[in-house]
C-alpha atoms as a PDB file:
ATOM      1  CA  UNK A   1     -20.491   4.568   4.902  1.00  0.00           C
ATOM      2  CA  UNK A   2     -20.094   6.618   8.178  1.00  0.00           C
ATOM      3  CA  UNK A   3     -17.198   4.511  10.276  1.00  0.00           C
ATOM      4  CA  UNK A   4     -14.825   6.400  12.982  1.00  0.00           C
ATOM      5  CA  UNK A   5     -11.256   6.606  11.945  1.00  0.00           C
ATOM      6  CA  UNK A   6     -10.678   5.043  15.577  1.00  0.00           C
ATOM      7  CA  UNK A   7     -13.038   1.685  14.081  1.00  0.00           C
ATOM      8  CA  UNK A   8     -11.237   1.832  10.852  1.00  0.00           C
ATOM      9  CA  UNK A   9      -7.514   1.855  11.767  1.00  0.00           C
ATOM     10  CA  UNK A  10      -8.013  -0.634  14.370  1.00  0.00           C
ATOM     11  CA  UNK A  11      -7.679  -2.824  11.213  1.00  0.00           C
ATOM     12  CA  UNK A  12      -5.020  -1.060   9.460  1.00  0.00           C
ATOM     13  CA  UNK A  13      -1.381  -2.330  11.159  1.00  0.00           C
ATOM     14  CA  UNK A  14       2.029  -0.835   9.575  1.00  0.00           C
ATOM     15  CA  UNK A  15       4.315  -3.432   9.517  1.00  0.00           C
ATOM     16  CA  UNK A  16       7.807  -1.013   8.517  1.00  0.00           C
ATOM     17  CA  UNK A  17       8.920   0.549   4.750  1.00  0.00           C
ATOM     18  CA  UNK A  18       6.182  -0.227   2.827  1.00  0.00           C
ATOM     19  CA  UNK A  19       3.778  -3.289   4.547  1.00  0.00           C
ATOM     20  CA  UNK A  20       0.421  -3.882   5.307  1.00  0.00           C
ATOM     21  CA  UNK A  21      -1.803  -6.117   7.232  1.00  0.00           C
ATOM     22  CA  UNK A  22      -5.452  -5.251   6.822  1.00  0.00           C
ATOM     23  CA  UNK A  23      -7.729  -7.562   9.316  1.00  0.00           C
ATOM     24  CA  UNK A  24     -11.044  -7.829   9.389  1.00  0.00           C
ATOM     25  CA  UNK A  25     -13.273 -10.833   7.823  1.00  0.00           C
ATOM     26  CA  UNK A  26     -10.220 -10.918   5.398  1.00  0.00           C
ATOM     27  CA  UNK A  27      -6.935 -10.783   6.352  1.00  0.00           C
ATOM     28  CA  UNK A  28      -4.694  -8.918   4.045  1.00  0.00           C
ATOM     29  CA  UNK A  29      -1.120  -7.901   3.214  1.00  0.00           C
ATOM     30  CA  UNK A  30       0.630  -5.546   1.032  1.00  0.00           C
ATOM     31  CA  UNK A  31       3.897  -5.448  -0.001  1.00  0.00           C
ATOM     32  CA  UNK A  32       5.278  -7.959   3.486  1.00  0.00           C
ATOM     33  CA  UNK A  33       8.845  -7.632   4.163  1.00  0.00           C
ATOM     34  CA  UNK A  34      11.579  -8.936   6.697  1.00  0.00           C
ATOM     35  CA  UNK A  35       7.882 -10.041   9.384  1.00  0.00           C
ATOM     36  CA  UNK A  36       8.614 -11.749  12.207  1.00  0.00           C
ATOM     37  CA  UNK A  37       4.898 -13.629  12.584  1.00  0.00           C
ATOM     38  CA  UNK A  38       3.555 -15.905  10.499  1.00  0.00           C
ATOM     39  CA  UNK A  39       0.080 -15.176  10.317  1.00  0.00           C
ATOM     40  CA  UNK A  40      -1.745 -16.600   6.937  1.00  0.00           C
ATOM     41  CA  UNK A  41      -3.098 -14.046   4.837  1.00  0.00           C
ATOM     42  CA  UNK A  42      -6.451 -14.240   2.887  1.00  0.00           C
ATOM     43  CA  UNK A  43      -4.471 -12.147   0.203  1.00  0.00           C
ATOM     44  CA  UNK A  44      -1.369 -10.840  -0.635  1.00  0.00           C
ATOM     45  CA  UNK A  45      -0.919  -7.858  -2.698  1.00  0.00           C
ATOM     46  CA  UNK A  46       2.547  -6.502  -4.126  1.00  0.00           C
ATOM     47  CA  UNK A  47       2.977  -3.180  -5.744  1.00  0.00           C
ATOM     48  CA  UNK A  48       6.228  -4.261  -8.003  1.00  0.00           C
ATOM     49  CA  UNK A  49       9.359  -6.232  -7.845  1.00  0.00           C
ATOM     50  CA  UNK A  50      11.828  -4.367  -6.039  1.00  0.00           C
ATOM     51  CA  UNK A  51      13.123  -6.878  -3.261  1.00  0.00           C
ATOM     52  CA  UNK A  52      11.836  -4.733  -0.450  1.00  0.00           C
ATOM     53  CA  UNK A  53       8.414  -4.457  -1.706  1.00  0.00           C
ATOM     54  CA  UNK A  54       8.105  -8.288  -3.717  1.00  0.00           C
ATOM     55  CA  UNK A  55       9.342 -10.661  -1.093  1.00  0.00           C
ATOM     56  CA  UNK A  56       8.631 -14.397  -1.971  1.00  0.00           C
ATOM     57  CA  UNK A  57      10.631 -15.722   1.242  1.00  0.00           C
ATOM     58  CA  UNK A  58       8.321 -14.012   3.261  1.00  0.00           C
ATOM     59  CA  UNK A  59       5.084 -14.227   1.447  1.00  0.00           C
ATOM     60  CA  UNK A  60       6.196 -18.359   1.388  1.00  0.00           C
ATOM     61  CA  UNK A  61       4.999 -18.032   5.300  1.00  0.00           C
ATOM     62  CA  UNK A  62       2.090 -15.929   4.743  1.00  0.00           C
ATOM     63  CA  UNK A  63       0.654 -18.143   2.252  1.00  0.00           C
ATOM     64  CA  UNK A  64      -1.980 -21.155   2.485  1.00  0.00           C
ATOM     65  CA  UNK A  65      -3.655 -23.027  -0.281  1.00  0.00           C
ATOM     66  CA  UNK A  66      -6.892 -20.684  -0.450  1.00  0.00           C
ATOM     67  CA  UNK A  67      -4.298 -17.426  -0.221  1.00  0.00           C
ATOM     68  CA  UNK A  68      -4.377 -15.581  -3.266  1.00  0.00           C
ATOM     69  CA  UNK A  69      -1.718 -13.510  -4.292  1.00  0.00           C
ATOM     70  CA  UNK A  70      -1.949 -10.346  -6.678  1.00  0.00           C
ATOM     71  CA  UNK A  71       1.397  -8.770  -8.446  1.00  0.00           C
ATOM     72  CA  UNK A  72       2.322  -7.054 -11.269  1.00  0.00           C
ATOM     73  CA  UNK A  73       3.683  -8.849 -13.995  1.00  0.00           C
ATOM     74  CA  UNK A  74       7.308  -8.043 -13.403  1.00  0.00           C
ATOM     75  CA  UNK A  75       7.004  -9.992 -10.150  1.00  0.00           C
ATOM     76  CA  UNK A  76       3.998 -12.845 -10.450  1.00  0.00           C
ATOM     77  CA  UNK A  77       6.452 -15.158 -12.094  1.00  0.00           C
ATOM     78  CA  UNK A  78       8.371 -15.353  -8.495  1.00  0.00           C
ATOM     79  CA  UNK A  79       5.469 -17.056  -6.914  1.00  0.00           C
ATOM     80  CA  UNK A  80       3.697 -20.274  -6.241  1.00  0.00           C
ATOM     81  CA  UNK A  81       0.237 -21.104  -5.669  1.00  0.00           C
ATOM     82  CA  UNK A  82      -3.081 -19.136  -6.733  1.00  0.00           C
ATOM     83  CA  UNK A  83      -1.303 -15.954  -8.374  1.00  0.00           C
ATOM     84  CA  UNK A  84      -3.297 -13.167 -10.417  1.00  0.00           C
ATOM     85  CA  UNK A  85      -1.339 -10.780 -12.900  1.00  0.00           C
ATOM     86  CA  UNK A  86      -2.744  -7.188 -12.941  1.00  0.00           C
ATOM     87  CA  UNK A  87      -2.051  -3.916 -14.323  1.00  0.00           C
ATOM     88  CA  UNK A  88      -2.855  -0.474 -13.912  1.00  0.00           C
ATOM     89  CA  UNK A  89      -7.150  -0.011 -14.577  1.00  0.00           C
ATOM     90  CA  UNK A  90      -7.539  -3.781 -13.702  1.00  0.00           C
ATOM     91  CA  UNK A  91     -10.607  -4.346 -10.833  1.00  0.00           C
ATOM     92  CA  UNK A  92     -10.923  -7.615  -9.130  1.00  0.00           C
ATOM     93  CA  UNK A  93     -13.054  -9.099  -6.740  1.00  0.00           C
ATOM     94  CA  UNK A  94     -11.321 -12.190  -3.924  1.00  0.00           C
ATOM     95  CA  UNK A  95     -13.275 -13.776  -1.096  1.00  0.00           C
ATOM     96  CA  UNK A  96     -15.710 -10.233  -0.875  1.00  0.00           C
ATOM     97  CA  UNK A  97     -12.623  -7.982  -1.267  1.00  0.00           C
ATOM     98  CA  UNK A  98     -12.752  -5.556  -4.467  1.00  0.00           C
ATOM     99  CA  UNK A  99      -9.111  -4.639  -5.934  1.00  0.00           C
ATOM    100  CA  UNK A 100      -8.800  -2.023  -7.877  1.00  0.00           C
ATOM    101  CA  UNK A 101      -5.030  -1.644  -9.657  1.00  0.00           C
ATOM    102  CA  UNK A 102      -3.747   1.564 -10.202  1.00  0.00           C
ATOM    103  CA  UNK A 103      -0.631   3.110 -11.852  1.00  0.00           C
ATOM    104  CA  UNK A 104       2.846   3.802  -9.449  1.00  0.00           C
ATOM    105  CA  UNK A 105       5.536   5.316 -11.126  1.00  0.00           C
ATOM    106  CA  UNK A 106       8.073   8.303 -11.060  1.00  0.00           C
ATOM    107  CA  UNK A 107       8.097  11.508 -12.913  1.00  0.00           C
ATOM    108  CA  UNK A 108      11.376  12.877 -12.384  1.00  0.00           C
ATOM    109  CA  UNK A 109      13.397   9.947 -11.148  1.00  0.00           C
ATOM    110  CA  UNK A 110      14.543   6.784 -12.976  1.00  0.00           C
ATOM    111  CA  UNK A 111      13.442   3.872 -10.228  1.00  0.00           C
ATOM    112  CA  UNK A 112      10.092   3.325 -11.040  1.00  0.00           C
ATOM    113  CA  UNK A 113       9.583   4.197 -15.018  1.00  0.00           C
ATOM    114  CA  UNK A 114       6.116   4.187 -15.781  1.00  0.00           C
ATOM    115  CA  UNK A 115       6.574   1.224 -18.227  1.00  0.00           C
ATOM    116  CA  UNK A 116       8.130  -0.476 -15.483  1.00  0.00           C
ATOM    117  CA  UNK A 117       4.143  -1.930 -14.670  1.00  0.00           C
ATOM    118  CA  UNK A 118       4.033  -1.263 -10.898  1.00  0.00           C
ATOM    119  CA  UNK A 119       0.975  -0.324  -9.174  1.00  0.00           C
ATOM    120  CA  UNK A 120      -0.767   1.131  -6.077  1.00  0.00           C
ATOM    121  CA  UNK A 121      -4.119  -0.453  -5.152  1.00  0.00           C
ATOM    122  CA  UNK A 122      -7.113   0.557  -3.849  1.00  0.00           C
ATOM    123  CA  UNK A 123      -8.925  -1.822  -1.349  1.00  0.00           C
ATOM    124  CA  UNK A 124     -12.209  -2.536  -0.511  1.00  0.00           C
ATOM    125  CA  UNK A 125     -12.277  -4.288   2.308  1.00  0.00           C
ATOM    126  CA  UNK A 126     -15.416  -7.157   3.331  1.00  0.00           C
ATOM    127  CA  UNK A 127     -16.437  -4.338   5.720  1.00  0.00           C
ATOM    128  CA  UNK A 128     -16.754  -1.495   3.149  1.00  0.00           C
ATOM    129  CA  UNK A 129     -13.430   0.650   4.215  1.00  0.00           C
ATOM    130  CA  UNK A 130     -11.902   1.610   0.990  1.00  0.00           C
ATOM    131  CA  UNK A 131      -7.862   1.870   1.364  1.00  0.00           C
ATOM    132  CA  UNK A 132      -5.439   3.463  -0.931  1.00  0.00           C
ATOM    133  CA  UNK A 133      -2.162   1.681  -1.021  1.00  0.00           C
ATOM    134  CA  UNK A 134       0.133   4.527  -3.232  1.00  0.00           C
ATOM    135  CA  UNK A 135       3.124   2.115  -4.473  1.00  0.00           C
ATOM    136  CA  UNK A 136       6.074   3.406  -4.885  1.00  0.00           C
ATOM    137  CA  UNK A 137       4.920   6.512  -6.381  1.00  0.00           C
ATOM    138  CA  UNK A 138       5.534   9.836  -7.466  1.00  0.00           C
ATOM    139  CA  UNK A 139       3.139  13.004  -7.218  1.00  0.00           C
ATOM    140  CA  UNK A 140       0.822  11.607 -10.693  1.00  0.00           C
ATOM    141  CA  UNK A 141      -2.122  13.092 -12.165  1.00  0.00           C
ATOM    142  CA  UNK A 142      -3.691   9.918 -11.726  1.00  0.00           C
ATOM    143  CA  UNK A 143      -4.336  10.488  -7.637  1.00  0.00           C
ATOM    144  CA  UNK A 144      -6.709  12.738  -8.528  1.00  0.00           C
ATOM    145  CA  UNK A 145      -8.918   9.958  -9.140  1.00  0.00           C
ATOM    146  CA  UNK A 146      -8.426   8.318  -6.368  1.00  0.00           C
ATOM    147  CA  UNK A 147     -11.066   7.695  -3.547  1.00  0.00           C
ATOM    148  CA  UNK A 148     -10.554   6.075  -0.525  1.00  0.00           C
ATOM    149  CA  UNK A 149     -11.215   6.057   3.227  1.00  0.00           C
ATOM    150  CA  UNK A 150      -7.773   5.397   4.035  1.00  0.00           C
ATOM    151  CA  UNK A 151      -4.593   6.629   2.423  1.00  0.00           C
ATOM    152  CA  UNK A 152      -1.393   4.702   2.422  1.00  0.00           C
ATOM    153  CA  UNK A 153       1.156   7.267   0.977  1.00  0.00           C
ATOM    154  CA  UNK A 154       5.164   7.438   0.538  1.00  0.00           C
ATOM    155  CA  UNK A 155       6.702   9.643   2.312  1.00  0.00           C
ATOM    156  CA  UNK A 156      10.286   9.153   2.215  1.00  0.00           C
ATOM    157  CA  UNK A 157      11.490  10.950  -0.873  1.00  0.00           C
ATOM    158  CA  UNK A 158      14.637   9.880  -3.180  1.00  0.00           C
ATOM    159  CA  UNK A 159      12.631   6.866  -4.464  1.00  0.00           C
ATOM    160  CA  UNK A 160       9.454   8.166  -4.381  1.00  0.00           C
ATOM    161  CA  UNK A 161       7.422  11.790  -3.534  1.00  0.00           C
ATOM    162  CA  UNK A 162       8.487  13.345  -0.125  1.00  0.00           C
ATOM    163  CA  UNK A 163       6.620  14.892   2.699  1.00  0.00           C
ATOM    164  CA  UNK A 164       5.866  18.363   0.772  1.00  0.00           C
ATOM    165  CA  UNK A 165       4.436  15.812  -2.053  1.00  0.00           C
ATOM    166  CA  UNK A 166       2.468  13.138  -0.286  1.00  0.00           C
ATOM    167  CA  UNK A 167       1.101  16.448   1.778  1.00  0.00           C
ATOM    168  CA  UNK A 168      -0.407  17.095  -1.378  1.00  0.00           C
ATOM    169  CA  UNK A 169      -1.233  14.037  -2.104  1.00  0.00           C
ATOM    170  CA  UNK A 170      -3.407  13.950   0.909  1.00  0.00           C
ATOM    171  CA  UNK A 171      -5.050  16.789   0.318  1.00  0.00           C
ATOM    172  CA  UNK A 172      -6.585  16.128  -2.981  1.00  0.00           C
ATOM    173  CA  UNK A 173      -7.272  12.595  -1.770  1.00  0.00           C
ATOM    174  CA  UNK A 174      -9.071  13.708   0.990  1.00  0.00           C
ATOM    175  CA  UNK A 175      -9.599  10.577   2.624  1.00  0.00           C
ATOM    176  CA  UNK A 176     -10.534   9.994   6.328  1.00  0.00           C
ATOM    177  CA  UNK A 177      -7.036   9.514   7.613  1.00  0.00           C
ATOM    178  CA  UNK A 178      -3.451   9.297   5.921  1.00  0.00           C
ATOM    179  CA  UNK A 179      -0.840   7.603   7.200  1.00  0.00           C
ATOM    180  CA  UNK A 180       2.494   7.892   6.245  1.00  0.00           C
ATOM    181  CA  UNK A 181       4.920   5.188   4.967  1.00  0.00           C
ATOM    182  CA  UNK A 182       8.413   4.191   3.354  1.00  0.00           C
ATOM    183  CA  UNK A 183       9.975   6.201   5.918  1.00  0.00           C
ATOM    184  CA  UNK A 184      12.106   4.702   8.785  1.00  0.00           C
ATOM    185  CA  UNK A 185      14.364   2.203   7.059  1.00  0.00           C
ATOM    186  CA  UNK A 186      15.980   2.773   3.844  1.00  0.00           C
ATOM    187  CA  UNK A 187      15.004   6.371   3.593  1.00  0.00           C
ATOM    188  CA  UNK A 188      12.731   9.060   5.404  1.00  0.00           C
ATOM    189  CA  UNK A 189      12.578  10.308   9.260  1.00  0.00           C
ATOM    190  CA  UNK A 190      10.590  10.243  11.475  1.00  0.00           C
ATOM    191  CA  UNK A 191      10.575  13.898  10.988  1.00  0.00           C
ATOM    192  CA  UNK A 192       9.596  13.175   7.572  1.00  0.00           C
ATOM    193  CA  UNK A 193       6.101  11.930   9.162  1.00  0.00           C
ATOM    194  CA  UNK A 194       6.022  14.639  11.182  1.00  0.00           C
ATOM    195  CA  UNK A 195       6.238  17.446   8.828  1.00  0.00           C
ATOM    196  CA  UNK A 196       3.764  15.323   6.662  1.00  0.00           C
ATOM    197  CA  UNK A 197       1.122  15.433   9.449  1.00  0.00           C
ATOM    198  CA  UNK A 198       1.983  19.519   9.641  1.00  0.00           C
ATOM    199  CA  UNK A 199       0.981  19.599   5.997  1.00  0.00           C
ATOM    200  CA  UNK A 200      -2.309  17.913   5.655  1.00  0.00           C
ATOM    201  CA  UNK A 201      -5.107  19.398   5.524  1.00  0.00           C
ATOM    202  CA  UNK A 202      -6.904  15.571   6.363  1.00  0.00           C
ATOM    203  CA  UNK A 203      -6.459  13.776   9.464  1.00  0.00           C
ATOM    204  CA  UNK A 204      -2.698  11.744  10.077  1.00  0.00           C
ATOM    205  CA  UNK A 205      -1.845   8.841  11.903  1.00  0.00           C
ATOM    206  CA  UNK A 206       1.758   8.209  11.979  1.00  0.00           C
ATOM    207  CA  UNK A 207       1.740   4.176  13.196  1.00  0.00           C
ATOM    208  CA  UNK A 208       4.438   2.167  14.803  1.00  0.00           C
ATOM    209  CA  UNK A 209       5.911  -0.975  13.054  1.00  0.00           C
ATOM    210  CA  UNK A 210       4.097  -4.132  13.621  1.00  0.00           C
ATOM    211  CA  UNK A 211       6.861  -6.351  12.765  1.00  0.00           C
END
């Protein structure tokens, strides 16, 4: 499907660390944390249960009755409401959005153990734009499966792969655009997402918070 990357990140809105809102038909979040607008969400997708990344105060304001959440089990049991458990290799399809669940994890650091269950997620949106949301992940073999339109990738090192990393990321990916993220709070610079965009051989949008 042949869509500009101006068309396609008109729908794609950074909202700090590690969140998401995808609009379109569907609205949808990933990971929300510390928002300052209310705005219901079709679905809501977290990655795993570290408190910046699984936030049930906020995802209390995003949520309706018809909102479906999707977590990991390590997190599911902290919400109410329509909630589906995933794991890594796990596709699903929610109001004509396909989810596919992928593994997050760490090779070299001890914050996100691979048996620890979280996930990245790749996103098909109603429109057809396929989005890769990494997780809190490290440089895996596993991204070399990965297809997408749209790459959502961690930037900040410590707790995840750094710029050099999710440079390389990118490249294998190959998607459309990449835009950089879990940088600008906890951990990562803003020359973090700088030297990213130096080191892709793809297209990079570094976004401002939408918060």
């Amino acid at each position: 499907m042949s869509m500009s990357i101006s068309s396609i990140l008109k729908d794609v809105h950074w909202l700090g660390h590690a969140g998401f809102m995808i609009t379109g038909r569907r609205v949808i979040y990933i990971d929300p944390y510390q928002l300052g607008f209310p705005d219901v969400g079709d679905i809501i997708l977290i990655t795993h249960d570290h408190p910046h990344h699984c936030s049930p105060a906020d995802v209390k304001w995003l949520r309706k009755g018809a909102t479906v959440i999707v977590a990991p089990e390590a997190c599911a049991a902290k919400f109410k409401g329509d909630v589906r458990t995933v794991k890594p290799g796990d596709i699903l399809t929610i109001k004509e959005v396909t989810i596919e669940v992928v593994p997050a994890y760490n090779l070299d650091k001890q914050f996100h153990p691979k048996e620890a269950g979280g996930v990245g997620y790749i996103v098909t949106t109603a429109e057809g734009i396929r989005v890769y949301h990494a997780g809190d992940t490290d440089l895996i073999p596993e991204l070399d499966q990965v297809e997408a339109d749209v790459a959502l990738l961690p930037i900040g090192g410590e707790y995840t792969m750094d710029a050099v990393e999710a440079a390389q990321a990118a490249n294998k990916i190959k998607p459309k655009v990449a835009i950089p993220m879990h940088w600008g709070t906890t951990v990562g610079s803003r020359q973090d997402a700088e030297k990213f965009r130096d080191l892709c051989e793809v297209e990079v949008k570094i976004l401002k918070p939408e918060r």
